[in-house]
N, C-alpha and C. Protein backbone atom coordinates (compact mmCIF):
# COMPACT_ATOMS: atom_id res chain seq x y z
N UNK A 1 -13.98 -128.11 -11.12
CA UNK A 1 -13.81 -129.20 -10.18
C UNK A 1 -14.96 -129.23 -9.17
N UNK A 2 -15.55 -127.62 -8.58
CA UNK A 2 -16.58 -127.91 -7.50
C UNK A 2 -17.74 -128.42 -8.40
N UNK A 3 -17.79 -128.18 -9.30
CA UNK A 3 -19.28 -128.36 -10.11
C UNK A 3 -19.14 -130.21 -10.57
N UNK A 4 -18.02 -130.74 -10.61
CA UNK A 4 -18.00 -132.35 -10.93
C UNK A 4 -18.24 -132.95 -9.49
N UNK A 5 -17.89 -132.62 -8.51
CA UNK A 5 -18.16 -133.03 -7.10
C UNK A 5 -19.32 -133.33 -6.99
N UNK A 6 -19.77 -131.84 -6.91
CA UNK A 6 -21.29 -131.46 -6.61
C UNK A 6 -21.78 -132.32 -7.46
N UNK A 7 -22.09 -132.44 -8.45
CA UNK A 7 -22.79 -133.67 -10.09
C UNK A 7 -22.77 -134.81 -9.13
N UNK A 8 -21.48 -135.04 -8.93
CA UNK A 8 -20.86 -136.67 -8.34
C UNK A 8 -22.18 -136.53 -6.95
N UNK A 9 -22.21 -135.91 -6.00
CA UNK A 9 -22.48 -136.22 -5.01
C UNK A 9 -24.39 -136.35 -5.47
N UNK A 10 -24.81 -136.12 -6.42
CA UNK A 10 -26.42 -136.09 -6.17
C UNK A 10 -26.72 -134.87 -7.59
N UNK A 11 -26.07 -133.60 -6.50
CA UNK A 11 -26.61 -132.64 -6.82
C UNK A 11 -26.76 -131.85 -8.45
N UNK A 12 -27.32 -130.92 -8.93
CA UNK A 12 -27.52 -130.85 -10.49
C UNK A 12 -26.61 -129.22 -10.59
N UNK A 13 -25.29 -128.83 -10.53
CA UNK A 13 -24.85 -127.55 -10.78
C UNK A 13 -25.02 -126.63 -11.75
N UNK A 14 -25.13 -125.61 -12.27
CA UNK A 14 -25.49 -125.37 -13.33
C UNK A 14 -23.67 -124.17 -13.80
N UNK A 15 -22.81 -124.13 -14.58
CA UNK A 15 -21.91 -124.04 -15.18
C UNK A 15 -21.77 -123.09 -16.02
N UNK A 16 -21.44 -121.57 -15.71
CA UNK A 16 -21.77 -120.78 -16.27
C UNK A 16 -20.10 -120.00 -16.68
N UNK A 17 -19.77 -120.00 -18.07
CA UNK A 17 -18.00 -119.23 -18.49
C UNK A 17 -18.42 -117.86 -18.72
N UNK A 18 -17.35 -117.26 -17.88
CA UNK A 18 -17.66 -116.00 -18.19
C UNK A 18 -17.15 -115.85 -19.72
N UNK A 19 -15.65 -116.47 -19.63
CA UNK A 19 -15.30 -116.42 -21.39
C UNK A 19 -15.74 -117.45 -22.42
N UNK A 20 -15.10 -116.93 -23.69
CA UNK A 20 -15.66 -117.89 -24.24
C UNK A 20 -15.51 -119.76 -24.53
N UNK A 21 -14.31 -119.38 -23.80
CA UNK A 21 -13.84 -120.59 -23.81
C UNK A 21 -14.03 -121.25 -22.54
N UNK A 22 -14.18 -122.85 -22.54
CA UNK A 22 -14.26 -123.42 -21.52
C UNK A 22 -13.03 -123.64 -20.59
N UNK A 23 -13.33 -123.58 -19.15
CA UNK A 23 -11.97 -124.01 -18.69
C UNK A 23 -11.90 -122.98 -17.16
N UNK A 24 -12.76 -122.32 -17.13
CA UNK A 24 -12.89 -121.15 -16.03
C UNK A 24 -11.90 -120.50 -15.74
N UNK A 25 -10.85 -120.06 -15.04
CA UNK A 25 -9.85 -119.25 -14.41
C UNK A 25 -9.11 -119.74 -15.08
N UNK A 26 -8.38 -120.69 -15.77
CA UNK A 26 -7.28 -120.98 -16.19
C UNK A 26 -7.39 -122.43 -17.53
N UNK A 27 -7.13 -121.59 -18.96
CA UNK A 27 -6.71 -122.63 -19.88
C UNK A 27 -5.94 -122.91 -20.24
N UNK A 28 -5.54 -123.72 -21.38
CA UNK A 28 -4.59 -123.82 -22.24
C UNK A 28 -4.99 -123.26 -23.34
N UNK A 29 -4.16 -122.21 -23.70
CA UNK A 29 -4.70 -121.41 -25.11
C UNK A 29 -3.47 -121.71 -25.90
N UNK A 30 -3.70 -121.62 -27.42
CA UNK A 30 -2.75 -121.06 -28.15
C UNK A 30 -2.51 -119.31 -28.28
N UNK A 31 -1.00 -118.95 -28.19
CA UNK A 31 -0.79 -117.77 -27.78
C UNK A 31 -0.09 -117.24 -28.73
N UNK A 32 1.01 -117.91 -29.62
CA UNK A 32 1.43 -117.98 -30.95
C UNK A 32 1.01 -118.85 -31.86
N UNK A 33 1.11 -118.66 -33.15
CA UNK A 33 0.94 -120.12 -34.17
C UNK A 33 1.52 -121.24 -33.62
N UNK A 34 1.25 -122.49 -33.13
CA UNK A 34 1.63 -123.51 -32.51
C UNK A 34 2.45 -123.44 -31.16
N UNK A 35 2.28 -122.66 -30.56
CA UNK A 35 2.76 -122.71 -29.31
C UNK A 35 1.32 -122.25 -28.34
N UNK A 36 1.34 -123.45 -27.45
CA UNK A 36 0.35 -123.41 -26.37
C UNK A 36 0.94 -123.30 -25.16
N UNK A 37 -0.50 -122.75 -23.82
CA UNK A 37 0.14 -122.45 -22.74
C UNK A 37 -0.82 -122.28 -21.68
N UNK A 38 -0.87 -122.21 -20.35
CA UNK A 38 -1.52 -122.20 -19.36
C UNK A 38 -1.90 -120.66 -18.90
N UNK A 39 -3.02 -120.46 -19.44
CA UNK A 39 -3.36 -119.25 -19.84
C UNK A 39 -4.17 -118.61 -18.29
N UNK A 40 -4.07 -117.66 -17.09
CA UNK A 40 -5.04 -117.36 -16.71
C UNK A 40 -5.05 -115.78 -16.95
N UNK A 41 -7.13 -116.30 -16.24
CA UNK A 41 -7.87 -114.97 -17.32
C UNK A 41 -7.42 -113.56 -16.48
N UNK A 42 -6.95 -114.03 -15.20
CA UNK A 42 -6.27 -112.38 -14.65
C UNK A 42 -4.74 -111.79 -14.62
N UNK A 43 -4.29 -112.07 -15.54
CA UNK A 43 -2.72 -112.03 -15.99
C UNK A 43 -2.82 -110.76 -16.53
N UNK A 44 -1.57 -110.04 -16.12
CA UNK A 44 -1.97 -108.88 -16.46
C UNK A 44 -1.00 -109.02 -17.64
N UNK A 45 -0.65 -108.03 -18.40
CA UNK A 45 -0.12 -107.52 -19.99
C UNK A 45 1.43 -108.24 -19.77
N UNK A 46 2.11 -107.66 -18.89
CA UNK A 46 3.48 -108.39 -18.47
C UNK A 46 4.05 -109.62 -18.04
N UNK A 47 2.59 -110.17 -17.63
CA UNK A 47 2.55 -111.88 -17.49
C UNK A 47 2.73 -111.92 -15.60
N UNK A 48 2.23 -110.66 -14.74
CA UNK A 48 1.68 -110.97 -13.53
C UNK A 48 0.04 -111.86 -13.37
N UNK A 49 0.28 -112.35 -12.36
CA UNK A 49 -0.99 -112.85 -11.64
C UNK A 49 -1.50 -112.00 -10.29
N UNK A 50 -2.54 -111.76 -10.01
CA UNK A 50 -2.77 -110.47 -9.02
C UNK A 50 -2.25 -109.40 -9.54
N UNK A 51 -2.06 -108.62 -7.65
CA UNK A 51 -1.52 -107.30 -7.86
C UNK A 51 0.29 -107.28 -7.40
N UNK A 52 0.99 -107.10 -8.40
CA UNK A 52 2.32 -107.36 -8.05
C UNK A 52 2.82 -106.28 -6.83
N UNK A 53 2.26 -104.91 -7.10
CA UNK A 53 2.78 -104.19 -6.04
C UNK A 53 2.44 -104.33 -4.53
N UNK A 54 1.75 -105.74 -4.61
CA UNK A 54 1.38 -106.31 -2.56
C UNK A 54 2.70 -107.41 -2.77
N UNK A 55 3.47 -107.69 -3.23
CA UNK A 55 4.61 -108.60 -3.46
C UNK A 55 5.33 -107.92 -2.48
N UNK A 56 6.20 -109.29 -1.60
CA UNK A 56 7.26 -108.99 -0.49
C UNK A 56 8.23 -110.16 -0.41
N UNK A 57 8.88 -109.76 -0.39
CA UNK A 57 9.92 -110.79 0.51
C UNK A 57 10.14 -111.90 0.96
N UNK A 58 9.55 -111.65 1.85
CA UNK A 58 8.52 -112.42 3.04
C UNK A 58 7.45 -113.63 1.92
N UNK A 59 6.23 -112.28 1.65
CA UNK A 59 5.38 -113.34 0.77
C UNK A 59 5.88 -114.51 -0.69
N UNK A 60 7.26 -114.17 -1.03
CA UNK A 60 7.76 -114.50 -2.20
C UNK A 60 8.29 -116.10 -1.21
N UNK A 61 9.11 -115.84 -0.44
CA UNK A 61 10.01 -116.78 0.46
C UNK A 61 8.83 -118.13 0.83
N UNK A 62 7.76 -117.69 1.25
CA UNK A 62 6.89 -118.23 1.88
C UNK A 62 6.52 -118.92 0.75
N UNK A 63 5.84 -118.73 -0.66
CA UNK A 63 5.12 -119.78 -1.26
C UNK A 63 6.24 -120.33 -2.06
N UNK A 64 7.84 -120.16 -2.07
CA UNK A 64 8.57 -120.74 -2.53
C UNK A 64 8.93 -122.38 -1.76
N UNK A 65 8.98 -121.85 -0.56
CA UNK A 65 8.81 -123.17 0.95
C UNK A 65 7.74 -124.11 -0.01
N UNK A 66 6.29 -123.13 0.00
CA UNK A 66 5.25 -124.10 -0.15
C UNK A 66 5.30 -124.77 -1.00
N UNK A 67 5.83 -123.81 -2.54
CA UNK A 67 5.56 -125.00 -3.44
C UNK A 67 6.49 -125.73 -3.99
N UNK A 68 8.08 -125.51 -2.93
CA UNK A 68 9.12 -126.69 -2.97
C UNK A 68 8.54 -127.93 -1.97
N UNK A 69 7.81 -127.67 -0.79
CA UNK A 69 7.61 -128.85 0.04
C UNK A 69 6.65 -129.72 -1.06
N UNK A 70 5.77 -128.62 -1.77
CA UNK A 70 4.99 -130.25 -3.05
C UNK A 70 5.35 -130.69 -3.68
N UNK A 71 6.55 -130.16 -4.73
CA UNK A 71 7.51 -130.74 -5.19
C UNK A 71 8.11 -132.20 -4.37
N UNK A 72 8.86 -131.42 -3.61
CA UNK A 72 9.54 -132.44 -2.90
C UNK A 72 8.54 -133.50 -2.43
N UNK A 73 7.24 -133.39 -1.89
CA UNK A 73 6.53 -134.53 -1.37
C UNK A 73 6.02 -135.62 -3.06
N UNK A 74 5.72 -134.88 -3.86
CA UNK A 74 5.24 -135.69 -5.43
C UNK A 74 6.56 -136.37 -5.03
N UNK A 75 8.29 -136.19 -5.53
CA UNK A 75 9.49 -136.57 -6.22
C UNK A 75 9.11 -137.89 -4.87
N UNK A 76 9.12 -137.56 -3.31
CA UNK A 76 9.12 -139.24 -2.65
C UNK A 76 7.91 -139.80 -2.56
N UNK A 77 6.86 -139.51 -3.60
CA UNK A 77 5.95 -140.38 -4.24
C UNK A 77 6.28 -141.11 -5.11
N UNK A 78 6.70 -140.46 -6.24
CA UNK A 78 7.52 -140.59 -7.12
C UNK A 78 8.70 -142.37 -6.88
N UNK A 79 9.52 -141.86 -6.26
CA UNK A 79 10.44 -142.78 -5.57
C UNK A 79 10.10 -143.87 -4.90
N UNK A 80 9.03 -143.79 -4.14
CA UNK A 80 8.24 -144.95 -3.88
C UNK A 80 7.32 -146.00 -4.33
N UNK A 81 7.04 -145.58 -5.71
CA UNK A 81 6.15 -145.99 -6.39
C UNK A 81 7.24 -147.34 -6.45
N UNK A 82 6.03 -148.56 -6.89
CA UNK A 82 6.34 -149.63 -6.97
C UNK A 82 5.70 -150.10 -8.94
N UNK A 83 5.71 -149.16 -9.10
CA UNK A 83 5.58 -149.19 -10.94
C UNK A 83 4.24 -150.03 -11.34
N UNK A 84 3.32 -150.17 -10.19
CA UNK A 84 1.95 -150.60 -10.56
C UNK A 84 0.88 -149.70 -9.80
N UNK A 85 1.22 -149.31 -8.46
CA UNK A 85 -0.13 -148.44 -8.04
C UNK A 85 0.47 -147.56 -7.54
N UNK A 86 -0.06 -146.60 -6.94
CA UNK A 86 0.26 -145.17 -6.52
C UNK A 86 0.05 -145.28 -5.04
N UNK A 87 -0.99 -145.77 -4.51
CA UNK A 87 -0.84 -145.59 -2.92
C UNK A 87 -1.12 -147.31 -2.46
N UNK A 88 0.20 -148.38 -2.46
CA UNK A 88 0.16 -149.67 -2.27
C UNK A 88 0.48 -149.70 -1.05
């Protein structure tokens, strides 16, 4: 995304994957024969992201808030939509 900006605004980025696949921190891979999935490259073996043993409480509670308030803000987008534009 910073490297389409940057393009967009003038500038010439240059785009370098560490893997082999395109898509940087996070793809869609196939993971079984026909089953695909949102793959990122620091997941550990058990299917953590980071380091699970800095996990709290506290920190769990907190991005649950966060990423119910986006939820909830998309669903009264959602609801408002007038079935032709998005911000009328």
């Amino acid at each position: 995304m910073t490297a389409f900006y940057l393009a967009k605004s003038g500038r010439k980025p240059l785009v370098l994957e560490r893997r082999p696949i395109v898509g940087g921190c996070a793809t869609s891979e196939e993971f079984a024969p026909g089953y695909r999935a949102w793959v990122m490259s620091d997941r550990s073996e058990p299917g953590h992201i980071g380091n699970p043993s800095a996990a709290t409480a506290e920190k769990g509670e907190a991005l649950f808030r966060h990423f119910a308030a986006g939820v909830a803000a998309y669903l009264e987008r959602v609801v408002a939509w007038n079935g032709k534009e998005w911000d009328a």
